[in-house]
C-alpha atoms as a PDB file:
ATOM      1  CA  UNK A   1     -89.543 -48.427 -96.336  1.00  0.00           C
ATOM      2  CA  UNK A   2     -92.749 -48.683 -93.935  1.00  0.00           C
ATOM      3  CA  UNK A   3     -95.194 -48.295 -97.106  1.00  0.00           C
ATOM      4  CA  UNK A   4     -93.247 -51.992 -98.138  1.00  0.00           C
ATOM      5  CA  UNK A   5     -93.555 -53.582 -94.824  1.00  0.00           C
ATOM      6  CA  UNK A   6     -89.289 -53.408 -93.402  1.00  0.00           C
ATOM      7  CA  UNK A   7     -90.092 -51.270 -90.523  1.00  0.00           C
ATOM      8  CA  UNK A   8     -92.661 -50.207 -88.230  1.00  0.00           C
ATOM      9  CA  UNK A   9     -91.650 -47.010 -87.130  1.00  0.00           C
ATOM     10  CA  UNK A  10     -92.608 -47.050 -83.596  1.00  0.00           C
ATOM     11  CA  UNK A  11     -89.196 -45.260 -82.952  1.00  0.00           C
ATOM     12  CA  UNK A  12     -86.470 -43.862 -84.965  1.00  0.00           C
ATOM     13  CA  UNK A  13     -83.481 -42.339 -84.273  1.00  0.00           C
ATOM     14  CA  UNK A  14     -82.164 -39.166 -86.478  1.00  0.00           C
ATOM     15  CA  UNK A  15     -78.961 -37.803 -87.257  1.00  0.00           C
ATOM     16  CA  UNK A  16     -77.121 -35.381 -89.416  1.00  0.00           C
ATOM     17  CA  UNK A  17     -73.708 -34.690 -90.687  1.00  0.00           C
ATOM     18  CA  UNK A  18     -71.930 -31.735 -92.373  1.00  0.00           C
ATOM     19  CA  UNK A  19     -69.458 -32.793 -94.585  1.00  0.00           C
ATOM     20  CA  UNK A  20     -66.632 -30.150 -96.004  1.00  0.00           C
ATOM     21  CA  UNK A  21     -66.899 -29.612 -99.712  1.00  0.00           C
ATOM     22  CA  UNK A  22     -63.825 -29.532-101.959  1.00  0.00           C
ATOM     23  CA  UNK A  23     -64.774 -26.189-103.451  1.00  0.00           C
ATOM     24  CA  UNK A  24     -64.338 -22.708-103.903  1.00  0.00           C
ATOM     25  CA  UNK A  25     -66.611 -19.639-103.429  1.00  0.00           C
ATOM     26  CA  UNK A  26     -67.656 -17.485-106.937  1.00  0.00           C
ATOM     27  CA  UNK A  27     -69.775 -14.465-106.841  1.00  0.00           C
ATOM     28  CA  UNK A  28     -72.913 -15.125-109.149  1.00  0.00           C
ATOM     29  CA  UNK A  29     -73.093 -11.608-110.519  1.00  0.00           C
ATOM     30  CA  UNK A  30     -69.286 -10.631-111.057  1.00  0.00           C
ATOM     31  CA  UNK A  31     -67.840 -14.443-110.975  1.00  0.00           C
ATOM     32  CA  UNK A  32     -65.001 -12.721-108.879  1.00  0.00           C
ATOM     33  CA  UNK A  33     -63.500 -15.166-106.014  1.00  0.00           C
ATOM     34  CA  UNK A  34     -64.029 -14.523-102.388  1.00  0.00           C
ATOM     35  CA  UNK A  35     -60.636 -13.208-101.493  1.00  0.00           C
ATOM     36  CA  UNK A  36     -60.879 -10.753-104.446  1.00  0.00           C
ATOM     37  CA  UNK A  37     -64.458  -9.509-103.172  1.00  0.00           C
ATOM     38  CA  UNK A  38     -62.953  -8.973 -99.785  1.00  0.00           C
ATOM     39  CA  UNK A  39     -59.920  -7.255-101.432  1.00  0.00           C
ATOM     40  CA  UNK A  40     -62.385  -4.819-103.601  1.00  0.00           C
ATOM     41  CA  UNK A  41     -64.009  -3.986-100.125  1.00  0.00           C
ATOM     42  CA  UNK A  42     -60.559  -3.290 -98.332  1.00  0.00           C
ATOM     43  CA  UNK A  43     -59.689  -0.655-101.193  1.00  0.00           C
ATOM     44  CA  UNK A  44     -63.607   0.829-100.860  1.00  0.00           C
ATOM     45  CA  UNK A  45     -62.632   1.202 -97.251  1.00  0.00           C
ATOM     46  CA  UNK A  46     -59.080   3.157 -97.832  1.00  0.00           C
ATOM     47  CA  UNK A  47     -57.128   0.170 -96.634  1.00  0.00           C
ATOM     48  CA  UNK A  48     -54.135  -1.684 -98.660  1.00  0.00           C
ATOM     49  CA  UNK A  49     -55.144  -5.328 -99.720  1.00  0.00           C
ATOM     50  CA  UNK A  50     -51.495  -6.736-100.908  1.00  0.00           C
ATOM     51  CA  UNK A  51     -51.083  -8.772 -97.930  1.00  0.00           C
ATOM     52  CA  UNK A  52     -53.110 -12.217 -97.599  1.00  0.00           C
ATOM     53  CA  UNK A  53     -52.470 -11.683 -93.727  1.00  0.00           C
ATOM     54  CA  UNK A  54     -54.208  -8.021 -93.680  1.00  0.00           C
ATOM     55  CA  UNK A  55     -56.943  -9.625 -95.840  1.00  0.00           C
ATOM     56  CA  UNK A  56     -57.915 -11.838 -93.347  1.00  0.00           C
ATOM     57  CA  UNK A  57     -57.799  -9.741 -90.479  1.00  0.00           C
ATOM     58  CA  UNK A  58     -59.920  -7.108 -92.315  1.00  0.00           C
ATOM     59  CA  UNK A  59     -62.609  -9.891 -93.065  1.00  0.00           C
ATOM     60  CA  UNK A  60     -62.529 -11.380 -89.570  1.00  0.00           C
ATOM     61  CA  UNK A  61     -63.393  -7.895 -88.544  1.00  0.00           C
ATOM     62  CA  UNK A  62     -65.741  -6.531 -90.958  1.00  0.00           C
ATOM     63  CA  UNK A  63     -69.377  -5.904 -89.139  1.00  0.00           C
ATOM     64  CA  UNK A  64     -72.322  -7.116 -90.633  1.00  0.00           C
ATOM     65  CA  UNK A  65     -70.385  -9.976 -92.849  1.00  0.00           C
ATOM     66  CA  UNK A  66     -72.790 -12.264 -94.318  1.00  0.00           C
ATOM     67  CA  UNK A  67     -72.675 -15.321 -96.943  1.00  0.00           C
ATOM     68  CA  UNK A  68     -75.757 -15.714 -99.299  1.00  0.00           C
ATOM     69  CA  UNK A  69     -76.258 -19.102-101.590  1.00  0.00           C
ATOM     70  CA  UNK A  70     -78.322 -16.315-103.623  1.00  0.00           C
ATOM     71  CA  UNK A  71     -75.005 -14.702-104.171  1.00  0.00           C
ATOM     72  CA  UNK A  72     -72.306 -17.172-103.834  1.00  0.00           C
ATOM     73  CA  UNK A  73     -71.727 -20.775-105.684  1.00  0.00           C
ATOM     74  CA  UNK A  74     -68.786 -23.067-106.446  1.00  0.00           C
ATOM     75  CA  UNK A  75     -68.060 -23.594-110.088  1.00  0.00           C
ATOM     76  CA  UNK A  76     -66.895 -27.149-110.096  1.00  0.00           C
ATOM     77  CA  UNK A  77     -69.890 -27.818-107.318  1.00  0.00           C
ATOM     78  CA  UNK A  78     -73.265 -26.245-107.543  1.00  0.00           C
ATOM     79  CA  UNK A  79     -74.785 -28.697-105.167  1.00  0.00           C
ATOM     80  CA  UNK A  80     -72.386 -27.568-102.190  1.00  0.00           C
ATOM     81  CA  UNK A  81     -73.918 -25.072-100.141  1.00  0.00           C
ATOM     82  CA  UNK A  82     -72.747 -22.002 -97.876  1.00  0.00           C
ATOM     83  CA  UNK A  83     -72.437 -23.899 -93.969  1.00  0.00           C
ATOM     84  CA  UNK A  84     -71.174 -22.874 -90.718  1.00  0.00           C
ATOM     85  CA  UNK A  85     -69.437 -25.725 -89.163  1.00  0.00           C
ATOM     86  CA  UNK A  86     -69.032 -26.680 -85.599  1.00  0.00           C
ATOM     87  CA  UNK A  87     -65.587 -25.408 -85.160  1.00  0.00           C
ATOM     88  CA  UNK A  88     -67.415 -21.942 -86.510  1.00  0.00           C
ATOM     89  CA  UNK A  89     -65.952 -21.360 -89.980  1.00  0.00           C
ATOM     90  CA  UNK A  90     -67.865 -20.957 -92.927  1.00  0.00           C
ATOM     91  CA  UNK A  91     -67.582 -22.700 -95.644  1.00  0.00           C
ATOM     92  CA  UNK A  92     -68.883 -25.143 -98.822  1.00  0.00           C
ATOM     93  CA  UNK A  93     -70.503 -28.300 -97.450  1.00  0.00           C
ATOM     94  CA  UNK A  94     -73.186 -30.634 -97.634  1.00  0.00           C
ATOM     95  CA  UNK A  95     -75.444 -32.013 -94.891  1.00  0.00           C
ATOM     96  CA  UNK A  96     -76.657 -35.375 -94.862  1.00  0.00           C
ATOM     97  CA  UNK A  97     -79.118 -37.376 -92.512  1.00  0.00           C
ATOM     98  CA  UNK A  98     -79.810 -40.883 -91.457  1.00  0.00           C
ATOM     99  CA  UNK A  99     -83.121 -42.233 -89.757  1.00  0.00           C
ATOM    100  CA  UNK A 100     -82.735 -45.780 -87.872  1.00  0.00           C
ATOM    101  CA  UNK A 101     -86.041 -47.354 -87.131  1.00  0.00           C
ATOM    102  CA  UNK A 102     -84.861 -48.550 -83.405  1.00  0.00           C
ATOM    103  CA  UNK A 103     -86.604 -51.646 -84.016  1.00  0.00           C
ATOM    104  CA  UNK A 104     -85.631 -53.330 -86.378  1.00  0.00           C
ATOM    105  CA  UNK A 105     -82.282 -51.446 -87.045  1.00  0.00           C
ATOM    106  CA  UNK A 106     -82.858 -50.279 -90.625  1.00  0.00           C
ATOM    107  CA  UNK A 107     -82.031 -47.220 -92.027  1.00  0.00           C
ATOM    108  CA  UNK A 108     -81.843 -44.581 -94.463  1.00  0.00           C
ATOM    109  CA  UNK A 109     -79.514 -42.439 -96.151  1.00  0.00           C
ATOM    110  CA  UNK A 110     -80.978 -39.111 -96.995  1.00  0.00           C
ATOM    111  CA  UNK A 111     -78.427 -36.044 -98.159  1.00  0.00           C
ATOM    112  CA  UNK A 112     -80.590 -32.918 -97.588  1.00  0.00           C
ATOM    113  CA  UNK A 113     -80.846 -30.248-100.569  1.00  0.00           C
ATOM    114  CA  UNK A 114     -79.317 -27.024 -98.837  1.00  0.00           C
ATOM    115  CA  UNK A 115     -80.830 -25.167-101.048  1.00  0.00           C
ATOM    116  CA  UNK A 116     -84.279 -24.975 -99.265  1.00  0.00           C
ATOM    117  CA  UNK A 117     -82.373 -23.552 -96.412  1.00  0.00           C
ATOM    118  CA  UNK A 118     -80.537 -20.662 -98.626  1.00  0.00           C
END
């Protein structure tokens, strides 16, 4: 936009949203679903993983948890990435950004490829 003349730049405001994805977590390697990772790891640890209740609490509590785009990826969304949100879950989302040139009020649209963050 300032290469073609429509804004001078002087001053621009940014900003950035996370926006939930309607999608669900596969393991690359296995293509086993998240709950049924979690599940594997409650039976490697001696515990019983029929209830979705003790599920949860035994992921909520597992030390050193971590979420890898190397290892995860939706099926019906490969462009959704792995994203804590504010309210502190984790889950599938994409981030976009907007710049405002202050000036002249235009602006730009820009979603932002997660994957350079993975």
């Amino acid at each position: 936009m300032h290469r073609h003349g429509l804004v001078e730049v002087y001053a621009a405001g940014v900003d950035s949203s996370t926006i939930e994805a309607n999608a669900s977590l596969r393991r690359k390697d296995s293509d086993a679903s998240y709950r049924e990772y979690v599940k594997e790891l409650m039976r490697e640890a001696g515990e019983d993983p029929t209830g979705s209740a003790a599920v949860v609490r035994f992921d909520k509590k597992r030390p050193n948890k971590t979420l890898s785009n190397r290892d995860w990826q939706s099926e019906t969304d490969p462009d959704a990435r792995i994203t804590r949100m504010k309210d502190g879950t984790t889950l599938l989302a994409y981030k976009s950004e907007y710049a405002v040139d202050l000036k002249t009020g235009a602006h730009q649209y820009q979603p932002t490829p997660y994957h350079l963050n993975s």
